[in-house]
C-alpha atoms as a PDB file:
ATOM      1  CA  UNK A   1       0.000   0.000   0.000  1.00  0.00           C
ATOM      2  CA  UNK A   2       2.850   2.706   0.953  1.00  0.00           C
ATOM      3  CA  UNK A   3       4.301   1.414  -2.596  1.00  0.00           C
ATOM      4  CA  UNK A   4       1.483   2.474  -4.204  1.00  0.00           C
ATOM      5  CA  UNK A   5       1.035   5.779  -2.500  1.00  0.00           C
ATOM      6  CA  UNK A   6       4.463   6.797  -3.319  1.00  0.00           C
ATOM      7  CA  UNK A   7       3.900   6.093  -7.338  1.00  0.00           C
ATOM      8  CA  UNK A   8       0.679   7.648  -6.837  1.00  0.00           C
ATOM      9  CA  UNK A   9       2.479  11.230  -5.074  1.00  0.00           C
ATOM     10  CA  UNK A  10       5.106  10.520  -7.880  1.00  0.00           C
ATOM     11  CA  UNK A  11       2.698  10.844 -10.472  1.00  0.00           C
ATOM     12  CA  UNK A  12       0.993  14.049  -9.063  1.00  0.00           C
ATOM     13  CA  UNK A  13       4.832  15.348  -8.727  1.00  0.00           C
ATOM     14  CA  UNK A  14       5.755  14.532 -12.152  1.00  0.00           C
ATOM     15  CA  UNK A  15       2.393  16.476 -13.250  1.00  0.00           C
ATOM     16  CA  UNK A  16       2.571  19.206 -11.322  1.00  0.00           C
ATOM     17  CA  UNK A  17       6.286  19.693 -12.663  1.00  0.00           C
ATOM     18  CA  UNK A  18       5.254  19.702 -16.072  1.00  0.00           C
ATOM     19  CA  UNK A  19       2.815  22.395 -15.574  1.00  0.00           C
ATOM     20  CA  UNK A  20       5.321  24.208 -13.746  1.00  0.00           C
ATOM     21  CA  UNK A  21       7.915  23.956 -16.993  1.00  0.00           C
ATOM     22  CA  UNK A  22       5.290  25.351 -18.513  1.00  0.00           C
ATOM     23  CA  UNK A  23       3.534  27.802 -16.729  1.00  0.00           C
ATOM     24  CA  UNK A  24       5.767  28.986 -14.199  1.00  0.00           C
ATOM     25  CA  UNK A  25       7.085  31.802 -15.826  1.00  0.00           C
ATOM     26  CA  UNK A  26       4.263  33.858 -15.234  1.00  0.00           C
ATOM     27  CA  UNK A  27       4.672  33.405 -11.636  1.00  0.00           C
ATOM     28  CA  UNK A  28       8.002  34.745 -11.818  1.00  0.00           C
ATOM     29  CA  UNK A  29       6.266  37.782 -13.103  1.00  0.00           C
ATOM     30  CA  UNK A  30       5.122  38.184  -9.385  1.00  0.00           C
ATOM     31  CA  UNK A  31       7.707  36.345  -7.588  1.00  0.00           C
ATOM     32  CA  UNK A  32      10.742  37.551  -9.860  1.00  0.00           C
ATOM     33  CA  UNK A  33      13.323  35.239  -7.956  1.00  0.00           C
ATOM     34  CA  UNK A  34      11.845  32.006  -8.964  1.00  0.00           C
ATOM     35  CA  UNK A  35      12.782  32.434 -12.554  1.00  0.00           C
ATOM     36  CA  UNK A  36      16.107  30.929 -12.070  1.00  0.00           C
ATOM     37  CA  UNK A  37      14.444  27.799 -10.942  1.00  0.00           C
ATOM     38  CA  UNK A  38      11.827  27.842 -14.128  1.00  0.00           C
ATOM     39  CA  UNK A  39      14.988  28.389 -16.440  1.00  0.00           C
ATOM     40  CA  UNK A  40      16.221  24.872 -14.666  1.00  0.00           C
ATOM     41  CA  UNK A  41      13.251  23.242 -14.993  1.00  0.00           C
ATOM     42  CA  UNK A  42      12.312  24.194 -18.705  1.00  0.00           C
ATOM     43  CA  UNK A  43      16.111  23.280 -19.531  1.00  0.00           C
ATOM     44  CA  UNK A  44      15.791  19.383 -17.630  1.00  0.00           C
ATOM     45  CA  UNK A  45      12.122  19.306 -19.149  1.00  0.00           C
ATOM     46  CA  UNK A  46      12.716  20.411 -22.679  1.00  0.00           C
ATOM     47  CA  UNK A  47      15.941  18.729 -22.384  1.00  0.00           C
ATOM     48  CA  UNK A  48      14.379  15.457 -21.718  1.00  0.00           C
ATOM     49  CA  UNK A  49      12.392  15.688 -24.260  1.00  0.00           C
ATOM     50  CA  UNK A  50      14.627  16.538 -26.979  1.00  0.00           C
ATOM     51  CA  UNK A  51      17.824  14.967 -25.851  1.00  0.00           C
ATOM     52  CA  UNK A  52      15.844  11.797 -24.224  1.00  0.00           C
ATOM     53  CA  UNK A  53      17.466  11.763 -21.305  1.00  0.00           C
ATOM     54  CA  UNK A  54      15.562   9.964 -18.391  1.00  0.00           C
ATOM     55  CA  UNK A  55      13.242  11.847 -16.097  1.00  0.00           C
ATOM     56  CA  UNK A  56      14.533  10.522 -12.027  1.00  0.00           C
ATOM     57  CA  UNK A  57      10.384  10.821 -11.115  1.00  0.00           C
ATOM     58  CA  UNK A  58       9.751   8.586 -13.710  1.00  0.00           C
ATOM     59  CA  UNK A  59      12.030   5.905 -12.264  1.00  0.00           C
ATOM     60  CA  UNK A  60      10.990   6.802  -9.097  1.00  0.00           C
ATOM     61  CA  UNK A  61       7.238   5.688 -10.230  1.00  0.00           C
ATOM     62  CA  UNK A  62       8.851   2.800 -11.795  1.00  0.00           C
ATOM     63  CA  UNK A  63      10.402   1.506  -8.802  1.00  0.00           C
ATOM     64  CA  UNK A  64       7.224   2.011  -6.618  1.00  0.00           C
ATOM     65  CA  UNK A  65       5.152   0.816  -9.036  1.00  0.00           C
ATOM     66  CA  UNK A  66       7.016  -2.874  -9.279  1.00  0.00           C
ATOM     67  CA  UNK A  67       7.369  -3.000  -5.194  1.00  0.00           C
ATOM     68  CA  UNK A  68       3.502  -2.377  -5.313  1.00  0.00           C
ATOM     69  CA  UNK A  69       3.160  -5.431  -7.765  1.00  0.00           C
ATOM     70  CA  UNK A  70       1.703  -3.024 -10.329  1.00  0.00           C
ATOM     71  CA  UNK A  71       3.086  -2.716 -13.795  1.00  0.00           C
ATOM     72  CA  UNK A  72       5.714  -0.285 -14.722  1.00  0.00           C
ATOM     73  CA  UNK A  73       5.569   2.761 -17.218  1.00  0.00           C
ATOM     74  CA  UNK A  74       5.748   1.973 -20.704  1.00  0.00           C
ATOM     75  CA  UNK A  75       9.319   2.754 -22.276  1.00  0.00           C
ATOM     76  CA  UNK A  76       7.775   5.678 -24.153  1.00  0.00           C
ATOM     77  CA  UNK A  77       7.671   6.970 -20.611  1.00  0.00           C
ATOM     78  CA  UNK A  78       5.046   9.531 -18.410  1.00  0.00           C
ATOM     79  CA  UNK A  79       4.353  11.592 -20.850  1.00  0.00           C
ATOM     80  CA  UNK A  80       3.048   9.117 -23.303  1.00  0.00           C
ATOM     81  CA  UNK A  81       1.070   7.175 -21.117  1.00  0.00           C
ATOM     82  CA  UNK A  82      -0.727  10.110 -18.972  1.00  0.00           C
ATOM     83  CA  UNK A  83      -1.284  12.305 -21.372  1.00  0.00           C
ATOM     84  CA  UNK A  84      -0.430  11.953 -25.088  1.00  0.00           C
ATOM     85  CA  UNK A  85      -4.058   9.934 -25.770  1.00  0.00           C
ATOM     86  CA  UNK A  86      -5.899  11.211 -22.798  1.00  0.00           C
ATOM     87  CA  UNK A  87      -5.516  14.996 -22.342  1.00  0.00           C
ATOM     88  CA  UNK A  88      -4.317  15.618 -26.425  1.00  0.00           C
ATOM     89  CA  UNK A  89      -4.656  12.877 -29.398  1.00  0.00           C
ATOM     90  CA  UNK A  90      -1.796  11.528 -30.673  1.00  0.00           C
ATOM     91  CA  UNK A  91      -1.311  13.432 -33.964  1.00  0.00           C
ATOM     92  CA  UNK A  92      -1.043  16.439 -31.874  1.00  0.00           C
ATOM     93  CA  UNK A  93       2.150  15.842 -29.931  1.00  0.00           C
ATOM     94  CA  UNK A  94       4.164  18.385 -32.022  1.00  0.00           C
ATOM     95  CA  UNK A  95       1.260  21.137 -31.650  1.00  0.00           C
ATOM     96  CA  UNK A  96       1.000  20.973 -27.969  1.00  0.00           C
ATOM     97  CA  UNK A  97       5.334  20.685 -27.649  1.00  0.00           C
ATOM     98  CA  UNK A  98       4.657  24.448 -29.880  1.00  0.00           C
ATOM     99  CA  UNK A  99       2.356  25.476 -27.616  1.00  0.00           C
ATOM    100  CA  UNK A 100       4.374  24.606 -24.310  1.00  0.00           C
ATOM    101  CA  UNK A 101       7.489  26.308 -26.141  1.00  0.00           C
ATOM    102  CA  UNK A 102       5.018  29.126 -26.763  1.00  0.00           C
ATOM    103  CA  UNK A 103       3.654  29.831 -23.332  1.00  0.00           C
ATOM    104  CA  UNK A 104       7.270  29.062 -21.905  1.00  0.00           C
ATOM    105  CA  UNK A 105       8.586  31.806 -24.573  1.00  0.00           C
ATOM    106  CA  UNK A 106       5.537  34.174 -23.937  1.00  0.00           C
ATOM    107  CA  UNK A 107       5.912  33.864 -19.949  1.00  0.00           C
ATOM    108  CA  UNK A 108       9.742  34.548 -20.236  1.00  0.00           C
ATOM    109  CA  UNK A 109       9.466  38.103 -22.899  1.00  0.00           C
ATOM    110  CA  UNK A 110       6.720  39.144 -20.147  1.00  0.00           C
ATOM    111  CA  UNK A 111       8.704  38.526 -17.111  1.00  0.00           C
ATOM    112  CA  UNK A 112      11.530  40.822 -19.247  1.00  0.00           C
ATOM    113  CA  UNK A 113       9.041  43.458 -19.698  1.00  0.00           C
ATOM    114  CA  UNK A 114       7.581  43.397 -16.446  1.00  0.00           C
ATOM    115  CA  UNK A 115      11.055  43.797 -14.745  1.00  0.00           C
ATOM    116  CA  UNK A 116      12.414  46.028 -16.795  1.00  0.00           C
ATOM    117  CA  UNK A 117       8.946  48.720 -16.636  1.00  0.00           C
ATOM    118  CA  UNK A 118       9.300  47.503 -12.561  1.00  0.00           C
ATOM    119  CA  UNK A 119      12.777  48.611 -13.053  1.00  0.00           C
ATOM    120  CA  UNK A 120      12.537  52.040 -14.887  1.00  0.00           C
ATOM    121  CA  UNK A 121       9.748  52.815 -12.628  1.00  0.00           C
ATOM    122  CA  UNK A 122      11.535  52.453  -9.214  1.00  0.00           C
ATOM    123  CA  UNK A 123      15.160  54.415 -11.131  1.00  0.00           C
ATOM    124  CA  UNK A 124      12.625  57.110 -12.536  1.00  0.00           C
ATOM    125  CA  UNK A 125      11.342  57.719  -8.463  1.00  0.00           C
ATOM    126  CA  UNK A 126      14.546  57.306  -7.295  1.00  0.00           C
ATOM    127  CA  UNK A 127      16.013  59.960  -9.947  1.00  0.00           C
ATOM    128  CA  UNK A 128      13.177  62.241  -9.479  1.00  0.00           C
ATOM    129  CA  UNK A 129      14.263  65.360  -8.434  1.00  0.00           C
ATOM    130  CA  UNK A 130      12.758  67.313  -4.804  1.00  0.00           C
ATOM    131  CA  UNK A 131      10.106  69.654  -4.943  1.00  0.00           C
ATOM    132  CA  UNK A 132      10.059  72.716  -2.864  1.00  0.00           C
ATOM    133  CA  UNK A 133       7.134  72.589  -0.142  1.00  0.00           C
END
């Protein structure tokens, strides 16, 4: 049972990474210091994907999944079974890779704008000369 629970939390890990890779720049646009963290995990995600390196929460749901007596992840990995099929169909696995490069792109020229108005605003005040009372 604790087996299963753990591939279970995996999963919901490995999910809530991937919409992280690709969403998480706009939360930088609030939280500015977290975008050195999305650049890390759009360059392992992306990375994975087009070098093929292995994803670690992947094995981890592997390895939980066989000590639970369940069946492991296809060798086409997470991706392919959770979601390619079930959230998108098949012949749209290059559309929805351009979209996630597209949002990831989109999130990262609007966290440049944002900090850099954020950043001529608080020069401008800073620059701003005195006015007589």
């Amino acid at each position: 049972m604790l087996y299963r629970l753990l591939a279970d939390a995996t999963l919901v890990m490995h999910l809530l990474f991937i919409l992280y890779v690709v969403l998480g720049g706009f939360l930088a646009w609030r939280l500015p210091r977290t975008i050195v963290v999305h650049v890390t995990a759009v360059a392992w995600g992306f990375g994975g994907i087009i070098i093929g390196y292995d994803c670690p929460l992947t094995h981890l749901e592997n390895w939980a999944r066989l000590q639970a007596g369940q069946e492991s992840l296809p060798s086409t990995g997470f991706i392919d079974h959770y979601l390619t099929g079930v959230i998108y169909p098949e012949s749209a696995i290059g559309l929805v890779q351009m979209l996630a490069a597209t949002l990831v792109l989109v999130s990262w020229l609007g966290f440049v704008y944002v900090h850099a108005r954020t950043h001529h605003r608080t020069t401008r005040t800073l620059q701003a000369p005195a006015r007589p009372v």
